[in-house]
Structures are given as C-alpha cells and as structure tokens.
C-alpha atoms as a PDB file:
ATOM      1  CA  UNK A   1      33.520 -26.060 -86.242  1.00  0.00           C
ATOM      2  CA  UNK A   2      35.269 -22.908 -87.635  1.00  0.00           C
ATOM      3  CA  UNK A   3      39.331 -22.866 -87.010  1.00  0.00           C
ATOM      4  CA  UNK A   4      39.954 -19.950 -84.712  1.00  0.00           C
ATOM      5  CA  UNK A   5      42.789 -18.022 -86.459  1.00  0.00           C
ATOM      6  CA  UNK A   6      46.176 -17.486 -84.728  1.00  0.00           C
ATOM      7  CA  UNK A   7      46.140 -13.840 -83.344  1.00  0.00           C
ATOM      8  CA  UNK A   8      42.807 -14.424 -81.952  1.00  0.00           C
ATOM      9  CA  UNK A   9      44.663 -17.153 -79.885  1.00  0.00           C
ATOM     10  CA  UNK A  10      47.665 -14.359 -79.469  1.00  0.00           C
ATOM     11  CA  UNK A  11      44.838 -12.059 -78.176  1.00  0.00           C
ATOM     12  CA  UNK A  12      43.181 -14.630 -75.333  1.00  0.00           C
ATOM     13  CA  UNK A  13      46.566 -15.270 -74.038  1.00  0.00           C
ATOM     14  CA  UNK A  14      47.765 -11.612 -74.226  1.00  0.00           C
ATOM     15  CA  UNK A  15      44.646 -10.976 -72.481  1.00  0.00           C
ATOM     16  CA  UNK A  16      45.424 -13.260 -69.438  1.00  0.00           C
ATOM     17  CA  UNK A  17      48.731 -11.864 -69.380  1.00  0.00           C
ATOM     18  CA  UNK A  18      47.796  -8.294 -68.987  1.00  0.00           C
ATOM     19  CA  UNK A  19      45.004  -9.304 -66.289  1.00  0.00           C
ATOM     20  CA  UNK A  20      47.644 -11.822 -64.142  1.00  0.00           C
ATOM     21  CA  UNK A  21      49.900  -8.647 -64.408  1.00  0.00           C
ATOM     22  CA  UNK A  22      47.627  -6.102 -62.945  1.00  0.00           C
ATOM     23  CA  UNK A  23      46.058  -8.294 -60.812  1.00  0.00           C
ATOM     24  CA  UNK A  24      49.839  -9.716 -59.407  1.00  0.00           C
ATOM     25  CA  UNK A  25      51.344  -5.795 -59.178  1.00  0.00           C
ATOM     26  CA  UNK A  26      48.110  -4.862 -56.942  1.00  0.00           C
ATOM     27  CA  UNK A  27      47.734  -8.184 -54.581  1.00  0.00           C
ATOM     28  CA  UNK A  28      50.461  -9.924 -55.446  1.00  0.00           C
ATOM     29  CA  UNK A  29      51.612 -13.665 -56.354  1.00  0.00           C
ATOM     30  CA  UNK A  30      50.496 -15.621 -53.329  1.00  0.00           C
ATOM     31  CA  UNK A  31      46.942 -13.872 -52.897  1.00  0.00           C
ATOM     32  CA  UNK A  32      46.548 -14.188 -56.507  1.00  0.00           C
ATOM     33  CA  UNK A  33      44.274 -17.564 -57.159  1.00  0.00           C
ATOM     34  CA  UNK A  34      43.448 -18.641 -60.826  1.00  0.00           C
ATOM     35  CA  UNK A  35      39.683 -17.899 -60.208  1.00  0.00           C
ATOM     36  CA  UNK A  36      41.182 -14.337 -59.442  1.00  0.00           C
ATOM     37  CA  UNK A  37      42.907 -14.351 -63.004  1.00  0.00           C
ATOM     38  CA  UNK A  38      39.442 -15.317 -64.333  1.00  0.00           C
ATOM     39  CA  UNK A  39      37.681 -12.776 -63.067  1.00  0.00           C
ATOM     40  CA  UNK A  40      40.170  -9.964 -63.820  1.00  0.00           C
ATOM     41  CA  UNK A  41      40.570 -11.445 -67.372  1.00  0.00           C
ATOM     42  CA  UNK A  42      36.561 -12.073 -67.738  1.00  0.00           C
ATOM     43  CA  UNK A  43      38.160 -15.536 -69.874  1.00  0.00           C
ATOM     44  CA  UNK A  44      36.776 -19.161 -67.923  1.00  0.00           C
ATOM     45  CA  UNK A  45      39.073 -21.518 -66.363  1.00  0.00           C
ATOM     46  CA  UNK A  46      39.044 -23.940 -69.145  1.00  0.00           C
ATOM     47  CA  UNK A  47      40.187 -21.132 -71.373  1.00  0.00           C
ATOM     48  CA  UNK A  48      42.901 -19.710 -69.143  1.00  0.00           C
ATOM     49  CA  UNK A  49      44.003 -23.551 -69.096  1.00  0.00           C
ATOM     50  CA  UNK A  50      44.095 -23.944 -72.459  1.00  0.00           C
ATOM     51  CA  UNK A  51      47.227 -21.209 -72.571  1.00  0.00           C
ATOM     52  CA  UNK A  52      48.510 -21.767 -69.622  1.00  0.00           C
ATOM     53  CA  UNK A  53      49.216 -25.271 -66.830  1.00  0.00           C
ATOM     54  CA  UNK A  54      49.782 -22.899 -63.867  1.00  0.00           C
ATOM     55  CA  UNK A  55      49.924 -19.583 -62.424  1.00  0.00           C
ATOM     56  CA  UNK A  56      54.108 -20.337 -62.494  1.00  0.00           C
ATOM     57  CA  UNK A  57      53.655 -20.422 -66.184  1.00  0.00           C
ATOM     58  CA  UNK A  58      51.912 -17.411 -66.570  1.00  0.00           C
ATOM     59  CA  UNK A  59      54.314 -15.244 -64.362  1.00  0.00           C
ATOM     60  CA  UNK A  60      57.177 -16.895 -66.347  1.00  0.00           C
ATOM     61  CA  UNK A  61      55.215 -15.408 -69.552  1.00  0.00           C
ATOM     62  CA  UNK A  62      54.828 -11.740 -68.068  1.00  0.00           C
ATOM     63  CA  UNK A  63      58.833 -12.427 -67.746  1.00  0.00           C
ATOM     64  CA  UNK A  64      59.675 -13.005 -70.981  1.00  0.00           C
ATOM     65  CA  UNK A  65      58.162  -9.470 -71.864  1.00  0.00           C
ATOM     66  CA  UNK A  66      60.687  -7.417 -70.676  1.00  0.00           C
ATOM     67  CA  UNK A  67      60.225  -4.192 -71.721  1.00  0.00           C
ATOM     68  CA  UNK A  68      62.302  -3.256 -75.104  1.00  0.00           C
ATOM     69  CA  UNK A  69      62.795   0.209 -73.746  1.00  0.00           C
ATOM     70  CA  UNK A  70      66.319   0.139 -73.116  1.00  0.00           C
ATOM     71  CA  UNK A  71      68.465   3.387 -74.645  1.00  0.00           C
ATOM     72  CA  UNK A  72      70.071   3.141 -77.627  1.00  0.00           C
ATOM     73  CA  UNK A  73      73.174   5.525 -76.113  1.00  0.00           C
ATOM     74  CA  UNK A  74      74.360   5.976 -72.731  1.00  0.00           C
ATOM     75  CA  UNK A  75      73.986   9.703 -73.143  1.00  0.00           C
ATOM     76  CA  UNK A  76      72.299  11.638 -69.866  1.00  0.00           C
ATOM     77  CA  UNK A  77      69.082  12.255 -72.170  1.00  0.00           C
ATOM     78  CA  UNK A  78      68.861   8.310 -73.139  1.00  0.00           C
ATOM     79  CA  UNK A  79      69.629   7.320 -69.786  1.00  0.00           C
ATOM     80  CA  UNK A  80      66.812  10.059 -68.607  1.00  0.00           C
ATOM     81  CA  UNK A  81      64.334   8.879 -71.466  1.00  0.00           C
ATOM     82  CA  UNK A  82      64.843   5.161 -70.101  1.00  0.00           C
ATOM     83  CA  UNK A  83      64.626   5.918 -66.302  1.00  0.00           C
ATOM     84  CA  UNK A  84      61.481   8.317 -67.241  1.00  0.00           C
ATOM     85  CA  UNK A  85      59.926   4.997 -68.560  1.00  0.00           C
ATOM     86  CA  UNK A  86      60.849   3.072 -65.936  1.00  0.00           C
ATOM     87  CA  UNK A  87      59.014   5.185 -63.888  1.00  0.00           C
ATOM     88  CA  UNK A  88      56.324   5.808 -66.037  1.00  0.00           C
ATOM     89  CA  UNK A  89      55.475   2.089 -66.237  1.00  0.00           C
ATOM     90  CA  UNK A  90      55.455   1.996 -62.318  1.00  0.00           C
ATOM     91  CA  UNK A  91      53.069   4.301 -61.344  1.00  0.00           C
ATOM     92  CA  UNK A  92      50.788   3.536 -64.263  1.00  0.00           C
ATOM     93  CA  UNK A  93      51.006  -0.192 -65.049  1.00  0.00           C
ATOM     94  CA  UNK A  94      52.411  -1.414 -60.993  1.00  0.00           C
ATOM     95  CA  UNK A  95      55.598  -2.394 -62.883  1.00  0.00           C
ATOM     96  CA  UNK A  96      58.138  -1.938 -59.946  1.00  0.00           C
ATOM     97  CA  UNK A  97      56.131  -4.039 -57.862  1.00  0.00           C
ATOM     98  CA  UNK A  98      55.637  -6.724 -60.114  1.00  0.00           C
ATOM     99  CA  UNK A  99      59.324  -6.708 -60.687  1.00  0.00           C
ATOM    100  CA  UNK A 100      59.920  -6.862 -56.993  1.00  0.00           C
ATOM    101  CA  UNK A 101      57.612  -9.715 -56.345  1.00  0.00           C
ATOM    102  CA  UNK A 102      59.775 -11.924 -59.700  1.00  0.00           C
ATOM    103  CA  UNK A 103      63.287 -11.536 -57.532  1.00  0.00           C
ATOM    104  CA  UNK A 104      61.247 -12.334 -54.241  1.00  0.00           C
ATOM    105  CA  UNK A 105      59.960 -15.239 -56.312  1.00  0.00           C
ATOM    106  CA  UNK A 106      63.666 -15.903 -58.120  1.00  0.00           C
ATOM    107  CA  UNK A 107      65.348 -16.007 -54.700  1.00  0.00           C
ATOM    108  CA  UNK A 108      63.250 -19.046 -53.511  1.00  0.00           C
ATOM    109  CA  UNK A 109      62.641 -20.703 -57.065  1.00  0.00           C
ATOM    110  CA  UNK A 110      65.530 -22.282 -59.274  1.00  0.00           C
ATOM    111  CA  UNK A 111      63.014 -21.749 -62.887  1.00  0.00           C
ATOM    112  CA  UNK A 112      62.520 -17.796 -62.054  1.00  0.00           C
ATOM    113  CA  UNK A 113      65.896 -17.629 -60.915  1.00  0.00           C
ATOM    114  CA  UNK A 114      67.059 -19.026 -64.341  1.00  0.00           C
ATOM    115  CA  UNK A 115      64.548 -16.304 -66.062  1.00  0.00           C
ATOM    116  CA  UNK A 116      66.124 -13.327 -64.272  1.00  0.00           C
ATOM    117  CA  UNK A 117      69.668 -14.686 -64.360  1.00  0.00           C
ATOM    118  CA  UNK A 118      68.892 -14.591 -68.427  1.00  0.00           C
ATOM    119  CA  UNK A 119      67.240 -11.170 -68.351  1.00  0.00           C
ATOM    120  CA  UNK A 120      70.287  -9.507 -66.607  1.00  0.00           C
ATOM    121  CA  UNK A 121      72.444 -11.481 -68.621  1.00  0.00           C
ATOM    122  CA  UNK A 122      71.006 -10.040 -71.743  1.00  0.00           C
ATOM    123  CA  UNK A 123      71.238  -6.345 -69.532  1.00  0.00           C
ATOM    124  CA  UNK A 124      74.760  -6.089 -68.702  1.00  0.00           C
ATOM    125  CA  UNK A 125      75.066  -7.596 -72.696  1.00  0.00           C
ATOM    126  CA  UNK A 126      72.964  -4.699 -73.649  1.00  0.00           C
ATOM    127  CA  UNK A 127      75.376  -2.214 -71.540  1.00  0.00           C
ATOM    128  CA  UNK A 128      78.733  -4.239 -72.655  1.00  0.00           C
ATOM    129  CA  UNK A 129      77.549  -3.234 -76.656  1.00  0.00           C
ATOM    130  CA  UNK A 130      77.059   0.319 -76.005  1.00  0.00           C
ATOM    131  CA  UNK A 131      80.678   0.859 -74.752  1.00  0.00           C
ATOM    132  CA  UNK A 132      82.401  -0.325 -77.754  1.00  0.00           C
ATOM    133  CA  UNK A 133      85.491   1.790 -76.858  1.00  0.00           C
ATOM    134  CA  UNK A 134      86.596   0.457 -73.260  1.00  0.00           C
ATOM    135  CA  UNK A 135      88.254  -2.673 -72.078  1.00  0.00           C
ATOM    136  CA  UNK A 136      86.368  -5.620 -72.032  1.00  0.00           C
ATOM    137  CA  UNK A 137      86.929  -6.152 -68.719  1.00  0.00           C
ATOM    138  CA  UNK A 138      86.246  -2.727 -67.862  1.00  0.00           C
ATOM    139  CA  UNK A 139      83.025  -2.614 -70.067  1.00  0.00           C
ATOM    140  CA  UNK A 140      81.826  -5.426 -67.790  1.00  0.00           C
ATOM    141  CA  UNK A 141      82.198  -3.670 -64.765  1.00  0.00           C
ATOM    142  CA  UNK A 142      80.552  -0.856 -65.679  1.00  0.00           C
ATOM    143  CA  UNK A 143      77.919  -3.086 -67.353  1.00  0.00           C
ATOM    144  CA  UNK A 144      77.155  -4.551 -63.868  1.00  0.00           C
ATOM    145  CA  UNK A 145      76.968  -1.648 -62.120  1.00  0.00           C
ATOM    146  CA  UNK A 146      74.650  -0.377 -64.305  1.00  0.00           C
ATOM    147  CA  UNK A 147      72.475  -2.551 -64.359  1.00  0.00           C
ATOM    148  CA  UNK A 148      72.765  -2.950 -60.372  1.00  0.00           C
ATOM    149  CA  UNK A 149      71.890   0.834 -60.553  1.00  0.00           C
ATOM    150  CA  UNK A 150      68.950   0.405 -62.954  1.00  0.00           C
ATOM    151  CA  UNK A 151      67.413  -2.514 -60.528  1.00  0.00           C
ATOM    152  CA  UNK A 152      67.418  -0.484 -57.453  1.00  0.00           C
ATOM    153  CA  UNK A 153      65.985   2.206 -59.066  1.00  0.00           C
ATOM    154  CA  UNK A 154      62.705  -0.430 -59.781  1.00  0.00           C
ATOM    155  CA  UNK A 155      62.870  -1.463 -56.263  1.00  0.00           C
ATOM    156  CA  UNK A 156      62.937   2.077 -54.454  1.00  0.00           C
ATOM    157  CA  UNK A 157      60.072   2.695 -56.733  1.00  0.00           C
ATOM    158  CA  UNK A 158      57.981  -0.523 -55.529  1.00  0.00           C
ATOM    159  CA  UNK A 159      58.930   0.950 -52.112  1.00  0.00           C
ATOM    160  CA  UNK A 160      59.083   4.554 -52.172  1.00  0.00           C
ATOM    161  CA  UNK A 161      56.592   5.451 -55.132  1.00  0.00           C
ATOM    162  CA  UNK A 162      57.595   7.861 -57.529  1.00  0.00           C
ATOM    163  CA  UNK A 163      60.563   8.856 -57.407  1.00  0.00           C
ATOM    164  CA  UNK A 164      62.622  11.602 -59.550  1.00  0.00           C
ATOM    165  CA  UNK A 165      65.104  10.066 -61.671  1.00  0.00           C
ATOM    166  CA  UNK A 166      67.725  12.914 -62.193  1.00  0.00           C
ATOM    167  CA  UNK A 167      69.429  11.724 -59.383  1.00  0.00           C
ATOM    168  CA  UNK A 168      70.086   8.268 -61.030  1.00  0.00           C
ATOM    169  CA  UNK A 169      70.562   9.532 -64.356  1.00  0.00           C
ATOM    170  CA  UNK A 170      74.182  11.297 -62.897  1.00  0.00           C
ATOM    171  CA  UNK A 171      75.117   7.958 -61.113  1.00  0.00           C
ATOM    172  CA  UNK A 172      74.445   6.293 -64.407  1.00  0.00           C
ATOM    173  CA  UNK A 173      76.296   8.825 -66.513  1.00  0.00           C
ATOM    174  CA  UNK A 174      78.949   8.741 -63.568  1.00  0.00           C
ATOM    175  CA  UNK A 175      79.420   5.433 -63.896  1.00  0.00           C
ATOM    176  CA  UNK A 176      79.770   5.291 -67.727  1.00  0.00           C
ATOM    177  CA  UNK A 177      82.378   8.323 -67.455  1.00  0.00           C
ATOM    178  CA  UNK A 178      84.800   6.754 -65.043  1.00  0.00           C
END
C-alpha cells in the first residue's frame, strides 16, 4: 500500500476545516451534525474521523487559525486596512458569525473558554508591542480596550451585516492617542 505523503494529509484535514467553517458560520454549531460536515466536505466519516474525535475538536482547530491579519502599526490606515479585513472576511467567508457562535460556545465550555482566553491574550500582547513608548500599565489599558473595540466590531457585524469601519478606525486611533 503506497504511504500517503504529509500535505496530502494537511490537505484532507484543511479540507474539513474549511467545510465545518462554512457549514458552522451558515447553520451554526448545534444544527451542524458530522454527516453534515461530510457532505459539505464530500470526505466519508471514517476519513473525517481519522483527523478529527469530535465536532469539539474540529471547532477548536478552526480556532487555532486566527487570522494573521493584525496591523503592523497602529496608524489610522493600518487600523483601516485591518478593520477592512475584518469585514471583508465577514461578508465573504461568515467570519463574524462564526466568531460569535466560539464566545457563545466559550461562555458555557471551560476548553473554548481556555482557547479564546489564549487568543485575546496573544491580542492585547499584540497591542502591548506596538506601543513601545507608553507605560506598561498604560499600554495595557489601551491594549484591552482595543481589543474590546476590535471584538465588538466582529459581533455588530454577525448582527448588523456590513458595517463601515471608519467609525471604529477613530475610536481605535482615539484610543491609542489618549
């Protein structure tokens, strides 16, 4: 039997990953079955199985691919650029819903809690190295806000649809200035 090489087992389990995500941002987690993942992924059972134990595990995969679009400055056209893929992402990929249904799912589960304690962890840290200048202390305030800022953006864009970033972009840069 001929060894199957490593990125064609990369590119089954992306594949599941990008079905579970659609298929979770459009019916969400709970009326989401795995026979639902194998028909949006067009992969059987046994293989969906083989890369993953449960649906938990999958949605704790589409987690650890945060997106890695995160602006290198905190300058308005950064911020913009950033927010602009935010909301890119939402109206084309369901991304602000499928964020929205991980905190629903982290308020009632201590794993996915852990996973988006981490992620916001690794935020503010993001936001904390981009103001090398201020006060530590003060660096972490603003570093929580921002990221407060960022996540209600996502979730008034699950909600509301698209929305127009601009006037996030002055909070942010408000925010960063004070």
């Amino acid at each position: 039997m001929p060894k199957v090489s490593q990125a064609h087992l990369d590119a089954r389990r992306q594949q599941i990953i990008d079905a579970a995500r659609t298929r979770f941002a459009t019916h969400g987690f709970a009326r989401t079955s795995m026979t639902d993942l194998v028909e949006a992924s067009g992969l059987s059972i046994g293989a969906i199985y083989r890369y993953f134990k449960s649906k938990d595990e999958i949605i704790a995969a589409i987690c650890g691919q945060a997106s890695q679009a995160f602006p290198a400055e905190l300058s308005a056209s950064q911020i913009h650029d950033f927010l602009q893929h935010v909301r890119t992402v939402a109206r084309e990929e369901g991304h602000a819903r499928l964020v929205a249904q991980i905190y629903a799912e982290a308020a009632i589960s201590p794993s996915f809690a852990a996973l988006v304690r981490c992620q916001l962890e690794e935020l503010r840290e993001a936001v904390v190295a981009l103001l090398p200048g201020h006060e530590p202390a003060r660096a972490s305030r603003v570093a929580e806000a921002f990221v407060a800022l960022c996540h209600g953006y996502t979730q008034q864009l699950a909600v509301r649809g698209d929305l127009d970033p601009a006037p996030f972009v002055a909070a942010l840069i408000a925010i960063t200035e004070s």
